[in-house]
N, C-alpha and C. Protein backbone atom coordinates (compact mmCIF):
# COMPACT_ATOMS: atom_id res chain seq x y z
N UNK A 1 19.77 19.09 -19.57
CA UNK A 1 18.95 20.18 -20.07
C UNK A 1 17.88 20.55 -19.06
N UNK A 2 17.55 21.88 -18.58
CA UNK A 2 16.22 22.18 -17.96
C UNK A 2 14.62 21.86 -18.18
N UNK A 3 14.64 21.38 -19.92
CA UNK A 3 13.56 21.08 -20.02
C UNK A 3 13.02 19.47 -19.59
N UNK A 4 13.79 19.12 -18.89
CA UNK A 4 13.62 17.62 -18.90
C UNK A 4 12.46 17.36 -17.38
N UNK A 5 11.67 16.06 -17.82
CA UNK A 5 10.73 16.19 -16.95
C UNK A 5 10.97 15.90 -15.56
N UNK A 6 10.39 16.08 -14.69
CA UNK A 6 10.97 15.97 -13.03
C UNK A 6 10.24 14.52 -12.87
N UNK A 7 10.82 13.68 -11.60
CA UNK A 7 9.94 12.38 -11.80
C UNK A 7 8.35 12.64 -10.94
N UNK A 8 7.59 11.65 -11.27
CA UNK A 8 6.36 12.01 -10.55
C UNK A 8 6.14 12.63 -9.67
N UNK A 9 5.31 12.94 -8.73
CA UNK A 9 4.90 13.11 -7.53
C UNK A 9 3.98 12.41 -6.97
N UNK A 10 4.24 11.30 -5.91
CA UNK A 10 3.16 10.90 -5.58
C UNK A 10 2.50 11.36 -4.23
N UNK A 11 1.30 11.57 -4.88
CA UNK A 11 0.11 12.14 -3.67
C UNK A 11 -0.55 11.20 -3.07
N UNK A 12 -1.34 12.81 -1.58
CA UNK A 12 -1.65 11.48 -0.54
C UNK A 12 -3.03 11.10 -1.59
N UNK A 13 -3.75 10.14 -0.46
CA UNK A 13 -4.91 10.49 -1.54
C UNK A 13 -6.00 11.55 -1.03
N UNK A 14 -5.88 12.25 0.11
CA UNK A 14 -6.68 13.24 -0.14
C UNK A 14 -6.09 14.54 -1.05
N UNK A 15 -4.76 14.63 -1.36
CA UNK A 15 -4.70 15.46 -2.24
C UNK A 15 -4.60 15.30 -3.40
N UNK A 16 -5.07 13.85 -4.40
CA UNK A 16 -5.54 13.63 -5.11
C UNK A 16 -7.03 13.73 -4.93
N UNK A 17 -7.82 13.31 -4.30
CA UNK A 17 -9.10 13.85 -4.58
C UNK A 17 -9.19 15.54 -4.37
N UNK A 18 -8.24 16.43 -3.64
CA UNK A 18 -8.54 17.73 -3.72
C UNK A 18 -8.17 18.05 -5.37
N UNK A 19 -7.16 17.42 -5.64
CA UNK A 19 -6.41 18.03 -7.10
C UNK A 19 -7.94 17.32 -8.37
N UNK A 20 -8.34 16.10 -8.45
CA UNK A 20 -9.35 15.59 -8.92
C UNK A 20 -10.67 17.32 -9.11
N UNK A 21 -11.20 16.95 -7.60
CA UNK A 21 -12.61 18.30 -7.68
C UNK A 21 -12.34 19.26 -7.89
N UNK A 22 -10.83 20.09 -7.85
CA UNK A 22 -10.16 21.25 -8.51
C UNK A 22 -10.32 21.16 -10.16
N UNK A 23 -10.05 19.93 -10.53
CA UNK A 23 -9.77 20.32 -11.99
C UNK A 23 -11.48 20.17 -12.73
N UNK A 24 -12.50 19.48 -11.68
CA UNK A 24 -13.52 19.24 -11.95
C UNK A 24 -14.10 20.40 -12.22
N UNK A 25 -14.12 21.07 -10.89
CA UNK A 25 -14.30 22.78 -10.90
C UNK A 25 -14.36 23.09 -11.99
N UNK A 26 -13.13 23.35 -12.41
CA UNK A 26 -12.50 24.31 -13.35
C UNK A 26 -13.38 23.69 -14.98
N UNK A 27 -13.64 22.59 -14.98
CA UNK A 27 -13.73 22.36 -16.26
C UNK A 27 -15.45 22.31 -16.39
N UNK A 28 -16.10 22.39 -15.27
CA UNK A 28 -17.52 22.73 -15.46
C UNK A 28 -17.86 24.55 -15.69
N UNK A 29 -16.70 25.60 -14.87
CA UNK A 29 -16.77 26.68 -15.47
C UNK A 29 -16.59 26.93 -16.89
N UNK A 30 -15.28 25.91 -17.31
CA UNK A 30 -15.35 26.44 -18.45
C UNK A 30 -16.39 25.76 -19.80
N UNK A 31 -17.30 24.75 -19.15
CA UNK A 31 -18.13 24.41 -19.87
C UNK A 31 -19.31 25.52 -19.37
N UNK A 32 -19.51 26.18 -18.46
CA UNK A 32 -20.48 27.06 -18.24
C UNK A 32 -20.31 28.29 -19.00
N UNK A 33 -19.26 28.84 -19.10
CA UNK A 33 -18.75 30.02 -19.98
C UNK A 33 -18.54 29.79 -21.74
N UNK A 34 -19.08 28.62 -22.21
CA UNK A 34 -18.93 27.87 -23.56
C UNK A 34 -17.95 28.21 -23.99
N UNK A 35 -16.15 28.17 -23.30
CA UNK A 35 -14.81 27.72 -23.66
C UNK A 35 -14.59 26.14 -23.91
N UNK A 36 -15.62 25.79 -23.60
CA UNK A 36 -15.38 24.10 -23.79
C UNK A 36 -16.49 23.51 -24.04
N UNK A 37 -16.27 22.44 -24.94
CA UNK A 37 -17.06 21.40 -25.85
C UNK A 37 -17.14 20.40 -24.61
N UNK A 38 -18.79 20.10 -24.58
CA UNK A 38 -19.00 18.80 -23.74
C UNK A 38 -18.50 17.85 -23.85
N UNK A 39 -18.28 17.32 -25.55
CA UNK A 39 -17.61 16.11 -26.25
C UNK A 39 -16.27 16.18 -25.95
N UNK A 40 -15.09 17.34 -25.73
CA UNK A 40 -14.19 17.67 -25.03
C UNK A 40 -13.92 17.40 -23.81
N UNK A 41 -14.97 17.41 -22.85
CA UNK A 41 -14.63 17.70 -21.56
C UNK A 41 -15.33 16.14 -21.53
N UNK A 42 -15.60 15.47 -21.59
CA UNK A 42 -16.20 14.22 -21.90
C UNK A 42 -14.63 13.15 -21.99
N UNK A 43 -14.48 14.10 -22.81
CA UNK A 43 -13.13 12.85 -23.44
C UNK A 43 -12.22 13.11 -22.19
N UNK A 44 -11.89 14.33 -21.72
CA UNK A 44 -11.11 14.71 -20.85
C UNK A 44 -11.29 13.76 -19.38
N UNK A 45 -12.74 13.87 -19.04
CA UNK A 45 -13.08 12.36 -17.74
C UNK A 45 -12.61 11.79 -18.42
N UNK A 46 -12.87 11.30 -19.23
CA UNK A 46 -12.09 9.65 -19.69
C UNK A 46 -10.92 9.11 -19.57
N UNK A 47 -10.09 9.93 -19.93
CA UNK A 47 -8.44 10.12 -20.22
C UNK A 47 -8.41 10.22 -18.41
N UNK A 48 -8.53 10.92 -17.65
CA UNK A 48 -8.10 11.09 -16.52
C UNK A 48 -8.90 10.11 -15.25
N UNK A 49 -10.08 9.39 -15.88
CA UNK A 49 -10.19 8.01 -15.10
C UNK A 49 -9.80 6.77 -15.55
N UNK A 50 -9.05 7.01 -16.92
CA UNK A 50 -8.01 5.75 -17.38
C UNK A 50 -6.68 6.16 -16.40
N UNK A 51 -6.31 7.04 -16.48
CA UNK A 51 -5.17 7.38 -16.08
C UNK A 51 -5.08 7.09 -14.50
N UNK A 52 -6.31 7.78 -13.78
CA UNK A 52 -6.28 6.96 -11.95
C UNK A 52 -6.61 5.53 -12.20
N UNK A 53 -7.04 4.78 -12.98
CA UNK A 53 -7.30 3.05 -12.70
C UNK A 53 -5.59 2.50 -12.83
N UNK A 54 -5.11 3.21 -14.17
CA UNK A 54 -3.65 2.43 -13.89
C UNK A 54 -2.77 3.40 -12.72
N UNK A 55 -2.74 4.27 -12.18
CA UNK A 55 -2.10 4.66 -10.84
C UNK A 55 -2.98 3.27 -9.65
N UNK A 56 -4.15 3.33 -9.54
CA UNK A 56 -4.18 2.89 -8.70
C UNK A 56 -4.19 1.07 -8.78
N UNK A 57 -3.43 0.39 -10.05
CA UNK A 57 -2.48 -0.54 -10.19
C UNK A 57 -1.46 -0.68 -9.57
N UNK A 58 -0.74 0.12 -9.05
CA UNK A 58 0.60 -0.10 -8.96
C UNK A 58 0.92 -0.29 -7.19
């Protein structure tokens, strides 16, 4: 089926830290434009510095 997921991609790590301050960017605009809940974007760091501690497990 096409919907099926592709396997990872692993990045260097500077284009994980570019992809990291990109999404940082993006999510302080949209806390500047009040599209987004601090308590939201809060949880969102969280989830995505759980998520680099177990990448950078492996």
């Amino acid at each position: 089926m096409s919907d099926e997921l592709s396997p990872p991609k692993h990045l260097s790590s500077q284009e994980l830290v570019d992809a990291i301050r990109k999404q940082s960017d993006h999510t302080k605009q949209l806390l500047r434009e009040g599209k987004l809940r601090r308590a939201d974007a809060e949880r969102l760091r969280d989830r995505l510095n759980e998520s680099f501690q177990k990448d950078k497990e492996f």
